[in-house]
C-alpha atoms as a PDB file:
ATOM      1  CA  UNK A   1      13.827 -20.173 -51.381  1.00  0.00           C
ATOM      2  CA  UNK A   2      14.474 -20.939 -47.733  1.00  0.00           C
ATOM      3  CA  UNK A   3      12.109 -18.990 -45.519  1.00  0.00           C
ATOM      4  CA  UNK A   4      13.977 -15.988 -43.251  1.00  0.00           C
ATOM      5  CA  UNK A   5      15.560 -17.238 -40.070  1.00  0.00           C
ATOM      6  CA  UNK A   6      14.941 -20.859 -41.177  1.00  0.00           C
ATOM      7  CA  UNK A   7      17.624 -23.633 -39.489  1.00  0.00           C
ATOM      8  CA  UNK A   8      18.015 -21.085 -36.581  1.00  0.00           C
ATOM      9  CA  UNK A   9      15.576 -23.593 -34.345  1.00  0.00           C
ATOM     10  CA  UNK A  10      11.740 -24.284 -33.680  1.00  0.00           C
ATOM     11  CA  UNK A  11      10.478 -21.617 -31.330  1.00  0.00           C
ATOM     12  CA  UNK A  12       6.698 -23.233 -31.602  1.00  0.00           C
ATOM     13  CA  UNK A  13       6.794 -24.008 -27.880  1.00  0.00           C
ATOM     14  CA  UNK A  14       8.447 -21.213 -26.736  1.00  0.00           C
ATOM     15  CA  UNK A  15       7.051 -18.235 -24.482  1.00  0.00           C
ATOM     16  CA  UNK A  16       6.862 -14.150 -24.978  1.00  0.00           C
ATOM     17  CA  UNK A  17       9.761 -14.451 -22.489  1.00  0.00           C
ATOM     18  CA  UNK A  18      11.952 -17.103 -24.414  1.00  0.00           C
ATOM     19  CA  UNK A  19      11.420 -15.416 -27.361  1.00  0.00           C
ATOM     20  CA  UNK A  20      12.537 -11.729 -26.051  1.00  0.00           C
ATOM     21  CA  UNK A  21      15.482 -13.386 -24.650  1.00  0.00           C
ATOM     22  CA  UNK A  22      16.659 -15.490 -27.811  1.00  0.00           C
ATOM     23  CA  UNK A  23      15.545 -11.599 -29.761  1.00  0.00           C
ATOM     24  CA  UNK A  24      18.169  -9.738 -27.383  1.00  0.00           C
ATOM     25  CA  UNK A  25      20.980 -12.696 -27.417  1.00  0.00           C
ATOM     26  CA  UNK A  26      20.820 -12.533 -31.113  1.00  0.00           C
ATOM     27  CA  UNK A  27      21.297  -8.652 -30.936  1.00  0.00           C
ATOM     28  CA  UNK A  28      24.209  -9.278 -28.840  1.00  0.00           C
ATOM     29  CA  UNK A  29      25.488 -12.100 -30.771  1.00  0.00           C
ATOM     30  CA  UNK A  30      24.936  -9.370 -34.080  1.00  0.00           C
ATOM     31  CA  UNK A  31      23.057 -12.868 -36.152  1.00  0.00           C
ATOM     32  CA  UNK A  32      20.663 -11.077 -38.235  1.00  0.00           C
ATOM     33  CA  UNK A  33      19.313 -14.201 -39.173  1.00  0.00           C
ATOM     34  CA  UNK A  34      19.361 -15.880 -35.309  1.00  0.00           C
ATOM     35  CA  UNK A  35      17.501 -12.302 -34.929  1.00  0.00           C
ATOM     36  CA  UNK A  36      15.373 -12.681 -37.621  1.00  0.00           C
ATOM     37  CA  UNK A  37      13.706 -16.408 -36.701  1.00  0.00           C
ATOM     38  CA  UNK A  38      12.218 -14.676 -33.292  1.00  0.00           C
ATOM     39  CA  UNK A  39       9.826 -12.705 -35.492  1.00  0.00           C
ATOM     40  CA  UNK A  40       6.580 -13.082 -37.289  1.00  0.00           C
ATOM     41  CA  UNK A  41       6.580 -12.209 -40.470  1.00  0.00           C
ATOM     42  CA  UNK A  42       4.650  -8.953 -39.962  1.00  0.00           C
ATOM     43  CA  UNK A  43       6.104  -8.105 -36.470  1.00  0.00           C
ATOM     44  CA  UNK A  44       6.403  -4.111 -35.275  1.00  0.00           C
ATOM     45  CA  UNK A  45       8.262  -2.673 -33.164  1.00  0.00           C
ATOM     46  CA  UNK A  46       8.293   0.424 -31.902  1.00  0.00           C
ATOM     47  CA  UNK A  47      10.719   2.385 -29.215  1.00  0.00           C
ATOM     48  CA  UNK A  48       8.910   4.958 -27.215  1.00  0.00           C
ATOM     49  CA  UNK A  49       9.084   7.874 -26.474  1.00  0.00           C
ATOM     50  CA  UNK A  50       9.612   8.708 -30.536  1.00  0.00           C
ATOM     51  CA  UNK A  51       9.741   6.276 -32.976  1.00  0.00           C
ATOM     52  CA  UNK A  52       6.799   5.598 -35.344  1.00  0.00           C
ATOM     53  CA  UNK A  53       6.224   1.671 -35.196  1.00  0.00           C
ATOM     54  CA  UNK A  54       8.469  -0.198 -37.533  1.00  0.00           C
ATOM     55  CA  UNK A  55       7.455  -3.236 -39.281  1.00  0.00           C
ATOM     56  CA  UNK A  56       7.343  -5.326 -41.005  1.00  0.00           C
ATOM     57  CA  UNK A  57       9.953  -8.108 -40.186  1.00  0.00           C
ATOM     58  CA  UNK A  58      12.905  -7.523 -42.537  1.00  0.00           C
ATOM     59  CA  UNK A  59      12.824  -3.706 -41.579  1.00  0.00           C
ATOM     60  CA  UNK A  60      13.012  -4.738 -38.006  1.00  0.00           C
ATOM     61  CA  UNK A  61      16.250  -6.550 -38.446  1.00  0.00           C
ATOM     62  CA  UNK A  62      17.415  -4.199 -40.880  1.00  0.00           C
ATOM     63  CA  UNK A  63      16.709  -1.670 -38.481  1.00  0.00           C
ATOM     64  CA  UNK A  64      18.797  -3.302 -35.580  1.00  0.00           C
ATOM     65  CA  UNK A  65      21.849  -4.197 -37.930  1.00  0.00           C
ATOM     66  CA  UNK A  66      21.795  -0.096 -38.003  1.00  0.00           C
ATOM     67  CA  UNK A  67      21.738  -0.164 -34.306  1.00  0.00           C
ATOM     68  CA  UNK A  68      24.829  -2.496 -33.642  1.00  0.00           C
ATOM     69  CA  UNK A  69      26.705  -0.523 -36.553  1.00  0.00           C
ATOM     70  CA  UNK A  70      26.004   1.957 -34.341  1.00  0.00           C
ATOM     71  CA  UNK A  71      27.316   0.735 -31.416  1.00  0.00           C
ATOM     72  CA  UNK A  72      30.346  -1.819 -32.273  1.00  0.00           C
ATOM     73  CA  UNK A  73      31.876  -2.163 -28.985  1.00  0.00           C
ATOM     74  CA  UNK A  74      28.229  -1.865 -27.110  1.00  0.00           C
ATOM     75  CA  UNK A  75      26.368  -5.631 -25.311  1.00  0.00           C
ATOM     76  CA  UNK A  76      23.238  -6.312 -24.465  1.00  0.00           C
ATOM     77  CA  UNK A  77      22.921  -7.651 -21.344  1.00  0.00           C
ATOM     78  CA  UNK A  78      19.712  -9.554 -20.059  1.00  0.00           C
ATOM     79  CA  UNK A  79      19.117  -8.751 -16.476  1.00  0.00           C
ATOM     80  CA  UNK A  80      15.818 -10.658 -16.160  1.00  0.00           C
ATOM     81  CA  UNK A  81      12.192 -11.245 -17.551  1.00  0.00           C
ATOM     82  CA  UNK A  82       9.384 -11.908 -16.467  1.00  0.00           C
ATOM     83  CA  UNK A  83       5.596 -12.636 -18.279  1.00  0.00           C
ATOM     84  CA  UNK A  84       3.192 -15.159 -19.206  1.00  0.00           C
ATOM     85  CA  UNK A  85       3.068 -17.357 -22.392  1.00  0.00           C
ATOM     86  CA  UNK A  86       2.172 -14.871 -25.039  1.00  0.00           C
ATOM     87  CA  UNK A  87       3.539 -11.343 -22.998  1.00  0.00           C
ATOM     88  CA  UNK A  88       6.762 -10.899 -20.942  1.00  0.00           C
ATOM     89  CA  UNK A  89       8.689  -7.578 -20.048  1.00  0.00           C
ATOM     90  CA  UNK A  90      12.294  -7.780 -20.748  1.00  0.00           C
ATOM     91  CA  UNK A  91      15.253  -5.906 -18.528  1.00  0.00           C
ATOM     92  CA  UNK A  92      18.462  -5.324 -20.308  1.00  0.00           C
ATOM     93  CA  UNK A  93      21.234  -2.749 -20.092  1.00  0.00           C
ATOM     94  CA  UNK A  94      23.072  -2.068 -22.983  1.00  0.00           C
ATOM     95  CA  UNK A  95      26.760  -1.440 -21.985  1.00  0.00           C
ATOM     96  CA  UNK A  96      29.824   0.450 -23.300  1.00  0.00           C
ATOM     97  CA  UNK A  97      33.422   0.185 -22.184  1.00  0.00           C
ATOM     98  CA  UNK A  98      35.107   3.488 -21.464  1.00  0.00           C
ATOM     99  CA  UNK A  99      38.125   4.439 -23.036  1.00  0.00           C
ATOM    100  CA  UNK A 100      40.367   3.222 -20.798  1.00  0.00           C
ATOM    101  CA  UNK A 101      38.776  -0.293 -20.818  1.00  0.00           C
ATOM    102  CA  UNK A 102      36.627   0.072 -17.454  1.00  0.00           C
ATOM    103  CA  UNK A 103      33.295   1.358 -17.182  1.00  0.00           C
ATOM    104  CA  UNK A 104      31.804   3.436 -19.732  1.00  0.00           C
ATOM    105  CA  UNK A 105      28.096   4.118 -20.969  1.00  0.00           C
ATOM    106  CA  UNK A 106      25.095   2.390 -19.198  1.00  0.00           C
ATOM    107  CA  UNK A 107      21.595   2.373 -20.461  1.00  0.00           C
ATOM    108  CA  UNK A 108      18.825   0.601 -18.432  1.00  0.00           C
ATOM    109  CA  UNK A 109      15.779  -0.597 -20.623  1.00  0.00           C
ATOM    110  CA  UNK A 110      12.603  -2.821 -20.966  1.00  0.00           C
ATOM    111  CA  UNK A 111      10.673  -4.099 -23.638  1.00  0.00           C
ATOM    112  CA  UNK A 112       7.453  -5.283 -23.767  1.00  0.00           C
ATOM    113  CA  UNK A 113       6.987  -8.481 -26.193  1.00  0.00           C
ATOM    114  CA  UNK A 114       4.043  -9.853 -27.490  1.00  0.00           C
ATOM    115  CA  UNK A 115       3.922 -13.698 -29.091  1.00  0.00           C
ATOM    116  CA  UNK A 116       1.741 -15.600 -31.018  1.00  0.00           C
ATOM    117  CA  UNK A 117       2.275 -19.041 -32.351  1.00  0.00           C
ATOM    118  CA  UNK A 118       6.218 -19.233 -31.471  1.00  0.00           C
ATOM    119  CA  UNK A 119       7.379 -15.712 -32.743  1.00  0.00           C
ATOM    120  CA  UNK A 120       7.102 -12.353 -32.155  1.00  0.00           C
ATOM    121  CA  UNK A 121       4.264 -10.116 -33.131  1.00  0.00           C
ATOM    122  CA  UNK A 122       5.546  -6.911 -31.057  1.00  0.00           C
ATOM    123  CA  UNK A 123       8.280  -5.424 -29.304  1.00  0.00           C
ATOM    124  CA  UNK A 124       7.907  -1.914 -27.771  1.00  0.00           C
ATOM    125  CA  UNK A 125      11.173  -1.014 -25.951  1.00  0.00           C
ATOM    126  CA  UNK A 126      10.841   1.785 -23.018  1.00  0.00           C
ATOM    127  CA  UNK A 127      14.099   3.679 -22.271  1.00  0.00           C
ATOM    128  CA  UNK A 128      14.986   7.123 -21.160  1.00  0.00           C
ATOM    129  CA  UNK A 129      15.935   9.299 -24.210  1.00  0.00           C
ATOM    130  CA  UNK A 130      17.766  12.072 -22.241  1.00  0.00           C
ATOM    131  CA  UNK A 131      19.851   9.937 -20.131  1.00  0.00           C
ATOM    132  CA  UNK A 132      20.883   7.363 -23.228  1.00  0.00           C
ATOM    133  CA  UNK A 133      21.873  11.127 -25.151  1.00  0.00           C
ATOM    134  CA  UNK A 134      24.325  12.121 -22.252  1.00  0.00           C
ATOM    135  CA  UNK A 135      25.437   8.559 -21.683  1.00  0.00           C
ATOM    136  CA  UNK A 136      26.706   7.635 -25.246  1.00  0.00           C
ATOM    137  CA  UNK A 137      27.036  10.604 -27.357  1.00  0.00           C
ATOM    138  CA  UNK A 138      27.370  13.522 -25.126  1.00  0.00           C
ATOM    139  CA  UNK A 139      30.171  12.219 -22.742  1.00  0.00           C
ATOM    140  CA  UNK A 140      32.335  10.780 -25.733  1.00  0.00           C
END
């Protein structure tokens, strides 16, 4: 059986902040399996301010494919990263076109990734809970 993620390229090399890149391009791009060869096998990841850490790997992209369902019109957008080779802070904004086809919901977020060994061992994504609620749900 081929192992999870496998032909989606060797990340041995790479750093915490190639790695959270290649995680968030893969969410944009919606390839579970591009998503799925950024993680160790017993990743977590967790989104504060309130959700219980999730783990281990499979749930994670499970997890995400929920997120995009959610969301089919949204992108993630890198704005930048920075870190060292095993921890790196990633910007992003997750974006929305309004209605009319201009500018819709914005949400501004970081995540924290940890790396070991070429993949991810944890992701804990920062964002403001409030401001996400009024952004895409209550102004719809």
């Amino acid at each position: 059986m081929d192992q999870p993620g496998a032909g989606y390229g060797d990340h041995t090399d790479a750093s915490a902040a190639e790695l959270g890149r290649e995680f968030f391009e893969a969410l944009d791009a919606r390839d579970p399996h591009r998503l799925r060869a950024t993680l160790a096998d017993d990743a977590v990841f967790r989104a504060l301010p309130h959700r219980e850490p999730l783990g281990p790997a499979d749930a994670i992209v499970d997890y995400f494919g929920t997120v995009v369902s959610s969301y089919p019109d949204g992108r993630w957008d890198i704005v930048g990263t920075i870190g060292e080779a095993d921890a790196a802070a990633i910007v992003f904004a997750i974006r929305e076109a309004g209605p009319d086809g201009g500018p819709g919901a914005l949400s501004d977020q970081i995540a924290l990734v940890e790396s070991l060994n070429g993949l991810i061992i944890a992701i804990t994504g920062y964002y403001d809970t409030a401001e996400f609620q009024r952004q895409f749900w209550d102004e719809q």
